[in-house]
N, C-alpha and C. Protein backbone atom coordinates (compact mmCIF):
# COMPACT_ATOMS: atom_id res chain seq x y z
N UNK A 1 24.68 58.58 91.70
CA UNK A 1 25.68 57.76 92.38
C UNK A 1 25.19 57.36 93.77
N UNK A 2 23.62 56.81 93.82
CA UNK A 2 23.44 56.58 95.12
C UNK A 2 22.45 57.70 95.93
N UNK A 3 22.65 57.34 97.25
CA UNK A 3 22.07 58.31 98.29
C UNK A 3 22.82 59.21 98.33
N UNK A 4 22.53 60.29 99.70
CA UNK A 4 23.35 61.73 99.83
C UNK A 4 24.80 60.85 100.32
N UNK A 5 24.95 60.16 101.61
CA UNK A 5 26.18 59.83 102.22
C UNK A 5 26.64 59.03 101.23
N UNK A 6 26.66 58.12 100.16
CA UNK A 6 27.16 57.68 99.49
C UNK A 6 27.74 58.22 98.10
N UNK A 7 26.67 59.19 97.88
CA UNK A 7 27.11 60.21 96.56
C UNK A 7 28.33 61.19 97.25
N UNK A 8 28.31 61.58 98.71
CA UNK A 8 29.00 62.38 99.06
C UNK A 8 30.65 61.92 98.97
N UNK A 9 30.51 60.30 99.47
CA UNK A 9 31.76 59.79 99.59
C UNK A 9 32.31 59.49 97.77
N UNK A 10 31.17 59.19 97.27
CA UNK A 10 31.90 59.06 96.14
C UNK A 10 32.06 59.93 95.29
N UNK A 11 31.51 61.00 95.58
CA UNK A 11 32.40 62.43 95.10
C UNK A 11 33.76 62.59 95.99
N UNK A 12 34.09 62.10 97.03
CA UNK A 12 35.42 62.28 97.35
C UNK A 12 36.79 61.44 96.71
N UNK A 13 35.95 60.24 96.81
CA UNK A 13 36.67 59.53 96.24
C UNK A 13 37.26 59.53 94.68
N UNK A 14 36.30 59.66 93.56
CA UNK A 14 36.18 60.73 92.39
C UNK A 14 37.28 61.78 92.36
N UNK A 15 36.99 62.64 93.55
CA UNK A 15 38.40 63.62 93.34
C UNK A 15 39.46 63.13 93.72
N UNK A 16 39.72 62.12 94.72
CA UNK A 16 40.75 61.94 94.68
C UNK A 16 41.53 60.88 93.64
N UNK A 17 40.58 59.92 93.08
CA UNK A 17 41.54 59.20 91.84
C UNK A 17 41.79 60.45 90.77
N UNK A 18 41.14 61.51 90.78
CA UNK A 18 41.24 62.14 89.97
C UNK A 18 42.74 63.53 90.19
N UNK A 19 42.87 63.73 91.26
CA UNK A 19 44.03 64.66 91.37
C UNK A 19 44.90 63.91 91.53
N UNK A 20 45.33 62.81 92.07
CA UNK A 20 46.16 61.42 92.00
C UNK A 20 46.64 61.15 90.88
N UNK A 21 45.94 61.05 90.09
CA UNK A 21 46.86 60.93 88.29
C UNK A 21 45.69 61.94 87.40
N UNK A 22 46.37 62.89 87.37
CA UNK A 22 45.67 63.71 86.61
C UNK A 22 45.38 63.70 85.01
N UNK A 23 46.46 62.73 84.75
CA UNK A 23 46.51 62.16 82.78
C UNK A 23 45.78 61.23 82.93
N UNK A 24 44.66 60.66 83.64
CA UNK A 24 43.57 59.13 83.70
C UNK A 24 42.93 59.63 82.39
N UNK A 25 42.40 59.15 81.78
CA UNK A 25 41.67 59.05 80.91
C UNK A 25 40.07 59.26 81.54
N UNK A 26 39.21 59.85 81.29
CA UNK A 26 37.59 59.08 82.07
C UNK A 26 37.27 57.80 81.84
N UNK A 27 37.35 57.26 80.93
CA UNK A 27 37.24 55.54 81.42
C UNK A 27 37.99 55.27 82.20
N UNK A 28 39.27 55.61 82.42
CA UNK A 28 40.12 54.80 83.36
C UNK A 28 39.62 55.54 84.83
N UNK A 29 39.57 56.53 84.69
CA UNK A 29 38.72 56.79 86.25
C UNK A 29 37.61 56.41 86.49
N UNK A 30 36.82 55.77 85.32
CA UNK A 30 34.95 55.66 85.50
C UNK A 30 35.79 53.92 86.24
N UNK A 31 36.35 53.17 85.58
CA UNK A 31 37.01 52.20 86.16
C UNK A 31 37.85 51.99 87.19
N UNK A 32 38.23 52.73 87.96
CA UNK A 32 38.77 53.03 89.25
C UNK A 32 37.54 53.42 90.05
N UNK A 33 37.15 54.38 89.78
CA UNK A 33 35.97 54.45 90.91
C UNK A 33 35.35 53.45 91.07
N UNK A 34 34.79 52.86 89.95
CA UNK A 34 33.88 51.05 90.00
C UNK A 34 34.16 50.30 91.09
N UNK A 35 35.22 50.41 91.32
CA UNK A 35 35.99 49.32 92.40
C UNK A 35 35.57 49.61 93.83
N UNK A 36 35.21 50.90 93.71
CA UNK A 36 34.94 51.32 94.86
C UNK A 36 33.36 51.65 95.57
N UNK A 37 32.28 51.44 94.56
CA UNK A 37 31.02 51.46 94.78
C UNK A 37 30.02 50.44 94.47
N UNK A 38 28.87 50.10 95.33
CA UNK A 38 28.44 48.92 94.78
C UNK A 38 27.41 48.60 93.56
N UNK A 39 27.63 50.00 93.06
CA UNK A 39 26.42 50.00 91.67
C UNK A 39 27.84 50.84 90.84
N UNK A 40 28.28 50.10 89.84
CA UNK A 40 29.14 50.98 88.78
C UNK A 40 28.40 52.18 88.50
N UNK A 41 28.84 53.37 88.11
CA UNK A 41 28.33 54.18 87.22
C UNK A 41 28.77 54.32 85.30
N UNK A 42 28.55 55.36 84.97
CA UNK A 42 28.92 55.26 83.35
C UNK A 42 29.98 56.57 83.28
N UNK A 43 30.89 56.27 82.44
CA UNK A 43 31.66 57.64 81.84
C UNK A 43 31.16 58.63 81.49
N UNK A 44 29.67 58.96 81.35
CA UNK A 44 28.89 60.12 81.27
C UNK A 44 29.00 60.51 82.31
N UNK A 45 28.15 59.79 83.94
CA UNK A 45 28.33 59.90 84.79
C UNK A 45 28.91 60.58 85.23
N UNK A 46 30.45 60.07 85.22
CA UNK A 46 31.57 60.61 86.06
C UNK A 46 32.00 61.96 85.62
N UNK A 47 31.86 62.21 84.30
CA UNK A 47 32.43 63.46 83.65
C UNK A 47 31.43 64.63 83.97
N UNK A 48 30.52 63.94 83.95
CA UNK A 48 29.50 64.90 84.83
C UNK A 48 29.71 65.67 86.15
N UNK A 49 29.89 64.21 86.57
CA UNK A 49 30.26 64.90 88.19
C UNK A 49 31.47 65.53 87.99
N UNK A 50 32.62 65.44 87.12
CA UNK A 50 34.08 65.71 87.66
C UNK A 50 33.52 68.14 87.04
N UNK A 51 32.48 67.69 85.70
CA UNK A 51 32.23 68.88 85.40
C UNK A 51 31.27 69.85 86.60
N UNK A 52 30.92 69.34 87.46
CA UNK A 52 30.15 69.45 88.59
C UNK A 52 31.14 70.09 89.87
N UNK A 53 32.40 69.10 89.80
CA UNK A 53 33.18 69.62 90.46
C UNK A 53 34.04 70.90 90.13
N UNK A 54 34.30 71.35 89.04
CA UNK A 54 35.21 72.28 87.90
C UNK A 54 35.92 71.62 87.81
N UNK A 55 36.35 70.31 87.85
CA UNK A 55 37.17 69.85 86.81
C UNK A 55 36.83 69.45 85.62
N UNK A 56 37.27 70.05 84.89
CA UNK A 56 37.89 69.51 83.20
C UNK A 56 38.92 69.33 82.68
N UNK A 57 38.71 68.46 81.11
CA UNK A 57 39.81 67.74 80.72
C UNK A 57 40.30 68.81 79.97
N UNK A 58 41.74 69.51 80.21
CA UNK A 58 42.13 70.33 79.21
C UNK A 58 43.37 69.92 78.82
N UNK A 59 44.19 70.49 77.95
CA UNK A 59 45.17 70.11 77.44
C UNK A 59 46.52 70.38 78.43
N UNK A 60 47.43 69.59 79.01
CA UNK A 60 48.00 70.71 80.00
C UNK A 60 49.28 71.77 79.33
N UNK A 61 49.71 73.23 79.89
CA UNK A 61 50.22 74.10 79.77
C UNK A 61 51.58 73.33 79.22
N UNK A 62 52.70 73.75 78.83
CA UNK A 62 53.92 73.72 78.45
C UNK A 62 54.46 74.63 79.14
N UNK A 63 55.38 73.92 79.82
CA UNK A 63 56.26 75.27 80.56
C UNK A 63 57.66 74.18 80.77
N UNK A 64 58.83 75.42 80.15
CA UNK A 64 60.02 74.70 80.49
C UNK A 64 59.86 74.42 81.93
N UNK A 65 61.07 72.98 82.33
CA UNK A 65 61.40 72.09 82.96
C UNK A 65 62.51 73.21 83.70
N UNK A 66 62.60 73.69 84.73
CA UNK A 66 63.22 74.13 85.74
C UNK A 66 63.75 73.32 86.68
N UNK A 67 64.97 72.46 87.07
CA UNK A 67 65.59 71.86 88.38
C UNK A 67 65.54 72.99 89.86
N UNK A 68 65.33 72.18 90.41
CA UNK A 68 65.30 73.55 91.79
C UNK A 68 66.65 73.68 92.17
N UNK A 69 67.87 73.15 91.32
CA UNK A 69 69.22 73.47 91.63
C UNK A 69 69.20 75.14 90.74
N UNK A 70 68.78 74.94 89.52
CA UNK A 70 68.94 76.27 88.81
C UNK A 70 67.70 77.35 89.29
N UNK A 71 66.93 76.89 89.61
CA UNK A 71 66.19 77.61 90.56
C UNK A 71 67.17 78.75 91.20
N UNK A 72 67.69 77.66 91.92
CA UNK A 72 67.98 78.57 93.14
C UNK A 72 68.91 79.09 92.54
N UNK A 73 70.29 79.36 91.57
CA UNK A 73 70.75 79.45 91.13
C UNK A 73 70.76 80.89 90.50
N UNK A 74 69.34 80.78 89.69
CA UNK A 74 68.35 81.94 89.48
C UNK A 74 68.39 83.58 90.55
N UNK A 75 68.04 82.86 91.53
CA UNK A 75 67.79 83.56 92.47
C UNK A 75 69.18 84.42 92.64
N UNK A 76 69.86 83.64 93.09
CA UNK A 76 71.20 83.91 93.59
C UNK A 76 71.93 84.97 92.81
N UNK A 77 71.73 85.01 91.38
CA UNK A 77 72.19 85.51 90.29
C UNK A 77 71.70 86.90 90.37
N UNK A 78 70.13 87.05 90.61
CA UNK A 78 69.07 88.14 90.40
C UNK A 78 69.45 88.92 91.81
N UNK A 79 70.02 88.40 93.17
CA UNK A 79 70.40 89.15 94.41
C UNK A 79 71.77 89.57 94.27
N UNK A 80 72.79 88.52 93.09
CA UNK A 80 74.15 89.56 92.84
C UNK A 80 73.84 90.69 92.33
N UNK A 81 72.91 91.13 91.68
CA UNK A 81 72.90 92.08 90.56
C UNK A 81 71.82 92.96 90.60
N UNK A 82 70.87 92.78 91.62
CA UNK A 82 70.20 93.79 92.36
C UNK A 82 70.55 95.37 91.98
N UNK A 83 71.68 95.47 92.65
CA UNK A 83 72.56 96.83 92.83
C UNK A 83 72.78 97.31 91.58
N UNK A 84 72.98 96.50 90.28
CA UNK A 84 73.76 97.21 89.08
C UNK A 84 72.90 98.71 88.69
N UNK A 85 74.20 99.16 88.50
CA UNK A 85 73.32 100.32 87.71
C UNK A 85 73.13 100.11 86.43
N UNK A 86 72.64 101.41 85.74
CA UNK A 86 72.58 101.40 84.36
C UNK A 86 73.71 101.50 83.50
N UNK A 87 74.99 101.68 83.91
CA UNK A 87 76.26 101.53 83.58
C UNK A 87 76.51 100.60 83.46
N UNK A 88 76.59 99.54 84.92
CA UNK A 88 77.07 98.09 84.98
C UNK A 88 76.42 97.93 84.17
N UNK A 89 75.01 97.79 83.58
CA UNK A 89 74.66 96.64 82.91
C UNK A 89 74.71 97.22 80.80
N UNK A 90 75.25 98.59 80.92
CA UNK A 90 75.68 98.40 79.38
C UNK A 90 76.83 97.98 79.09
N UNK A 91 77.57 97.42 80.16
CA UNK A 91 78.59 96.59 79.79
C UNK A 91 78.46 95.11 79.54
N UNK A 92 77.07 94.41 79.20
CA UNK A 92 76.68 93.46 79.64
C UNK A 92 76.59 92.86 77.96
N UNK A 93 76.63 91.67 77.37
CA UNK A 93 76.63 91.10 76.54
C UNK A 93 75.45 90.14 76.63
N UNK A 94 74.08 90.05 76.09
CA UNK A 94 73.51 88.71 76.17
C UNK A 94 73.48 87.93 75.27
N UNK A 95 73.35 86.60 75.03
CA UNK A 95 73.39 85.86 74.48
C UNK A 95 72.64 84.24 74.84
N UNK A 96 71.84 83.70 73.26
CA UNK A 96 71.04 82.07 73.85
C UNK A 96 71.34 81.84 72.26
N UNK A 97 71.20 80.53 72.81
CA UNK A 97 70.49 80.45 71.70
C UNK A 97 69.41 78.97 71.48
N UNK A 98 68.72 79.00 70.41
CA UNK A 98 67.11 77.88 70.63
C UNK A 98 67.30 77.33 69.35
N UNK A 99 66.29 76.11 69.50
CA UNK A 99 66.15 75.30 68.54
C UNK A 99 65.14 75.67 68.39
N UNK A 100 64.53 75.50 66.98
CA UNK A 100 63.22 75.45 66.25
C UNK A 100 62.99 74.49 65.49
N UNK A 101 61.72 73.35 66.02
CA UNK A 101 61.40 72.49 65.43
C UNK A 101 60.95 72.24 64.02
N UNK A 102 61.48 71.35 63.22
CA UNK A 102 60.81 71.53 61.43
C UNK A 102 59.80 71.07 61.89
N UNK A 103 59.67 70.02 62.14
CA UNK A 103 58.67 68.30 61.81
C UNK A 103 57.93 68.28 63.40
N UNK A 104 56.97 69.30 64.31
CA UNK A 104 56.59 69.10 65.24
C UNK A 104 55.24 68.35 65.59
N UNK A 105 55.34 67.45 66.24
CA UNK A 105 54.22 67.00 66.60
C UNK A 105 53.56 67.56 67.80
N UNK A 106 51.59 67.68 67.59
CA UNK A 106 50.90 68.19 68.73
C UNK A 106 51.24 67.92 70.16
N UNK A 107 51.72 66.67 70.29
CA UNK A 107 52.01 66.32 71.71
C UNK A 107 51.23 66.20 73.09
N UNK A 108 49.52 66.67 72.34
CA UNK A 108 48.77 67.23 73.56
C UNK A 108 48.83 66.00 74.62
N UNK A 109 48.52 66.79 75.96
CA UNK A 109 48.67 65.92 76.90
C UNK A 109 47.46 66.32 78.00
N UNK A 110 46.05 65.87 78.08
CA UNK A 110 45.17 66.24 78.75
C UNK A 110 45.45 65.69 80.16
N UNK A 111 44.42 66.95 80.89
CA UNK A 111 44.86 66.91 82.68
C UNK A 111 43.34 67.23 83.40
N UNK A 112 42.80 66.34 84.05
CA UNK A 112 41.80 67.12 85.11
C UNK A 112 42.09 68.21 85.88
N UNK A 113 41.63 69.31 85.49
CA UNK A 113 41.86 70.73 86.45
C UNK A 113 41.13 71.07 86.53
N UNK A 114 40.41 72.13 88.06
CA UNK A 114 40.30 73.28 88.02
C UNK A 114 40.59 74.66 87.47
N UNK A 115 39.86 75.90 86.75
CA UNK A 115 40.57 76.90 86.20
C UNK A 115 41.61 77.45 86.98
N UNK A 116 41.40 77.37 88.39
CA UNK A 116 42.18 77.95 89.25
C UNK A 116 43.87 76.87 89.43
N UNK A 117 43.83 75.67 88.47
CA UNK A 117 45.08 75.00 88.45
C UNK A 117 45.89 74.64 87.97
N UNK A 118 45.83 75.77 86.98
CA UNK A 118 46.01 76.23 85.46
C UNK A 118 47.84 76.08 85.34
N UNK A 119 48.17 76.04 86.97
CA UNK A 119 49.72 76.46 86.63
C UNK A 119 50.16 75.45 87.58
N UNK A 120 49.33 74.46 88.47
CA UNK A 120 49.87 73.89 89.17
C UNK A 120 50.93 72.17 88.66
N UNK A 121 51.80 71.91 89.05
CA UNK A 121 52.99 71.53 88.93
C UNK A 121 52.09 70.07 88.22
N UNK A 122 50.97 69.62 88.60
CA UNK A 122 50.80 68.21 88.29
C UNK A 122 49.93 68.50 87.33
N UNK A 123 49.76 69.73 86.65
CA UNK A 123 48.90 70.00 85.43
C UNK A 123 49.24 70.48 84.65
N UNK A 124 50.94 70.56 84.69
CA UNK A 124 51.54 71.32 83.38
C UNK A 124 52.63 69.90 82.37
N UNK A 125 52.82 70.46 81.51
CA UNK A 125 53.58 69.47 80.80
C UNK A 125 54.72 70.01 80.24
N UNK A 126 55.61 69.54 81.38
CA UNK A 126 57.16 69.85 81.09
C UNK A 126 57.73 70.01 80.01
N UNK A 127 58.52 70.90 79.10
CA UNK A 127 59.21 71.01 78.04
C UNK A 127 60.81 71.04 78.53
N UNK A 128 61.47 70.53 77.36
CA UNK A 128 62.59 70.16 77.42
C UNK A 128 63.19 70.67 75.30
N UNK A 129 64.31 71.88 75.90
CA UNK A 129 64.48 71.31 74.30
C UNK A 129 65.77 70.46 73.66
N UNK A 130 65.17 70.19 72.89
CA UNK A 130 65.52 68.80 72.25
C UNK A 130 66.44 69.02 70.79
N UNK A 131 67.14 67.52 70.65
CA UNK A 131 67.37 68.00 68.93
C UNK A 131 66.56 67.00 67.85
N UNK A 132 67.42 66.74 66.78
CA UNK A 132 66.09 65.83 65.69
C UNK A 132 65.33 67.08 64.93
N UNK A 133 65.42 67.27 63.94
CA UNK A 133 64.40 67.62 63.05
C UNK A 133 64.79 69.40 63.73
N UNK A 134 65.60 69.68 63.83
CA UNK A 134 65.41 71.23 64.30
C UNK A 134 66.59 72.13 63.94
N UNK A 135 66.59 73.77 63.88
CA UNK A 135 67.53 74.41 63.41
C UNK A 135 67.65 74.87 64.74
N UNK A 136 69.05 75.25 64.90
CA UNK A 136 69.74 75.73 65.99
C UNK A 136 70.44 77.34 65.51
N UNK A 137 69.35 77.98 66.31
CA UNK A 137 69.91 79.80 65.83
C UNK A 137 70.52 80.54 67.46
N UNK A 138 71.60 81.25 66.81
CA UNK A 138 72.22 81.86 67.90
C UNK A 138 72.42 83.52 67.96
N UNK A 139 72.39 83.92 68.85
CA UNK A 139 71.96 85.13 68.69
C UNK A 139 72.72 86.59 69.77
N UNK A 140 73.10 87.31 70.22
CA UNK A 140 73.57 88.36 70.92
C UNK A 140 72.86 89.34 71.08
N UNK A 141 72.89 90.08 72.19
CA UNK A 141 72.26 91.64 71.91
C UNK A 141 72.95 92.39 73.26
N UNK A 142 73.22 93.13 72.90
CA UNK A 142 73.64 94.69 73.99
C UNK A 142 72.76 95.59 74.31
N UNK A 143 73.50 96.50 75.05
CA UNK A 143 72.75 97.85 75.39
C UNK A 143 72.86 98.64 74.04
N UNK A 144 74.13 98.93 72.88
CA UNK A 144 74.32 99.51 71.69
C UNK A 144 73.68 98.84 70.78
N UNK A 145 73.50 97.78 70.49
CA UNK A 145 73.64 96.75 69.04
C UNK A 145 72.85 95.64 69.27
N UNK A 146 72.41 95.03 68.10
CA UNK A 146 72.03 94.01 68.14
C UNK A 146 73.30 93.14 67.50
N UNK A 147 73.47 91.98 68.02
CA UNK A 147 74.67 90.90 67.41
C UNK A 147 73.80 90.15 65.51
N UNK A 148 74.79 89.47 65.21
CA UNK A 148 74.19 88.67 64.02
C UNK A 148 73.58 87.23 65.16
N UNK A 149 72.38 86.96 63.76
CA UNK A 149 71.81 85.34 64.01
C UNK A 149 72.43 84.34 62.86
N UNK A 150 72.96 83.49 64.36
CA UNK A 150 74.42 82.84 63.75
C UNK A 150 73.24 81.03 63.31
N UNK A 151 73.34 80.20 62.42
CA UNK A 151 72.67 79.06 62.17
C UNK A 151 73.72 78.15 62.82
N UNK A 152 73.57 77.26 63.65
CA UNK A 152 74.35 76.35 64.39
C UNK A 152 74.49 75.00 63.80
N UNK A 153 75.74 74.39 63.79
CA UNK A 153 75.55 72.86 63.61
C UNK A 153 75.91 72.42 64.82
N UNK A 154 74.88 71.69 65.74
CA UNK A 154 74.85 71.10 66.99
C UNK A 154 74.46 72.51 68.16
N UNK A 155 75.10 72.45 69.16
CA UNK A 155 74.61 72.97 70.97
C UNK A 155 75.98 73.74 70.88
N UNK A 156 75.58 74.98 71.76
CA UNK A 156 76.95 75.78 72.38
C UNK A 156 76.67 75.38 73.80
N UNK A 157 77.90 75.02 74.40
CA UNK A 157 77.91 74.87 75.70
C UNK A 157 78.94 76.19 76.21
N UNK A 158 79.09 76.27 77.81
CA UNK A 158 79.84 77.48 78.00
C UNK A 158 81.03 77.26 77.67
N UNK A 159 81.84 76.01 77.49
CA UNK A 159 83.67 75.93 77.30
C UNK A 159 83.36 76.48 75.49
N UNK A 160 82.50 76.55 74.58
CA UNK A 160 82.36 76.94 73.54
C UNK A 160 83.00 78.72 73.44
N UNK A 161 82.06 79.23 74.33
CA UNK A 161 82.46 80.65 74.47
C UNK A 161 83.94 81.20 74.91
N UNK A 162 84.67 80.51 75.25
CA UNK A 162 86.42 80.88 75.33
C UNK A 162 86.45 81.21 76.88
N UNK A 163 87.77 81.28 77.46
CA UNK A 163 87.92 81.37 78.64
C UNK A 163 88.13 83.11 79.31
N UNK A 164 87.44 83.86 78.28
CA UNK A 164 87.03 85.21 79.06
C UNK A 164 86.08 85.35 79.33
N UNK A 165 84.90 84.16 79.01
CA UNK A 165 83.61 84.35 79.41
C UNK A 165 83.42 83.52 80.44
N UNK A 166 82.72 84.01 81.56
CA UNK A 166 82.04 83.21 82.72
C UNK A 166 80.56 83.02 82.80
N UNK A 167 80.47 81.95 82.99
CA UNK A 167 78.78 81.83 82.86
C UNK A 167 77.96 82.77 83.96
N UNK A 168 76.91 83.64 83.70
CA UNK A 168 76.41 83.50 85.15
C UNK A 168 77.33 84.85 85.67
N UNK A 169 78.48 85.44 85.07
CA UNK A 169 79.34 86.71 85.81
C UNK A 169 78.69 87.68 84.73
């Protein structure tokens, strides 16, 4: 890519179209960089260098979609209940319940990373669950018992559970 000061800049530049949209394709970055040097290079090239840099193209992580309202929410929940003892909490009922996809597609979604960026926010690929093509199982468990796994038609929301239950209490 040139001399030292020019290879240098265009290794900067390189990383930065490259942490900038981390789903580019390497052609589409070998074509972004182009714009910016006066001898193109090739998509070998660049993948070279980006492998030069530790970046590679990997598939990115799946990790549910968290709002930083329930975030915090989270939190708030985990500092009420700090204190419980082992009493308070065999009075405790849990309960979810999930969909399981029939008909799933791979979905992969590749990301330029570092190993070390394995978890960072612009290299993961948000999950959300969904309906279409899926069974909806519901489920309970205690400190005594396990509850039955109930097969759902449609979503439980909390007004589902009756008005002795509080979400979140």
């Amino acid at each position: 890519m040139g001399g030292r000061k020019a290879c240098d800049r265009a290794r900067r530049v390189l990383k930065r179209i490259v942490t900038r949209n981390r789903r580019a394709t390497a052609a589409q970055v070998t074509e972004e960089l182009n714009q910016h040097l006066p001898q193109p290079v090739s998509t070998i090239t660049v993948r070279r260098e980006l492998h030069d840099m530790n970046l590679r193209g990997r598939v990115a992580r799946a990790k549910p979609h968290i709002r930083d309202q329930n975030a915090l929410a989270r939190r708030k929940w985990c500092r009420n209940h700090a204190t419980w003892t082992v009493d308070d909490w065999k009075r405790v009922v849990w309960s979810d319940e999930s969909p399981f996809t029939l008909f799933q597609t791979t979905g992969r979604v590749y990301v330029w990373r570092t190993p070390k960026e394995v978890y960072d926010l612009q290299c993961l690929r948000p999950t959300v669950k969904h309906g279409g093509g899926t069974v909806m199982l519901w489920a309970a468990i205690s400190w005594f018992s396990l509850g039955p796994v109930v097969t759902l038609l449609g979503r439980i929301t909390a007004n589902d559970y009756g008005p002795d239950v509080v979400p979140g209490q």
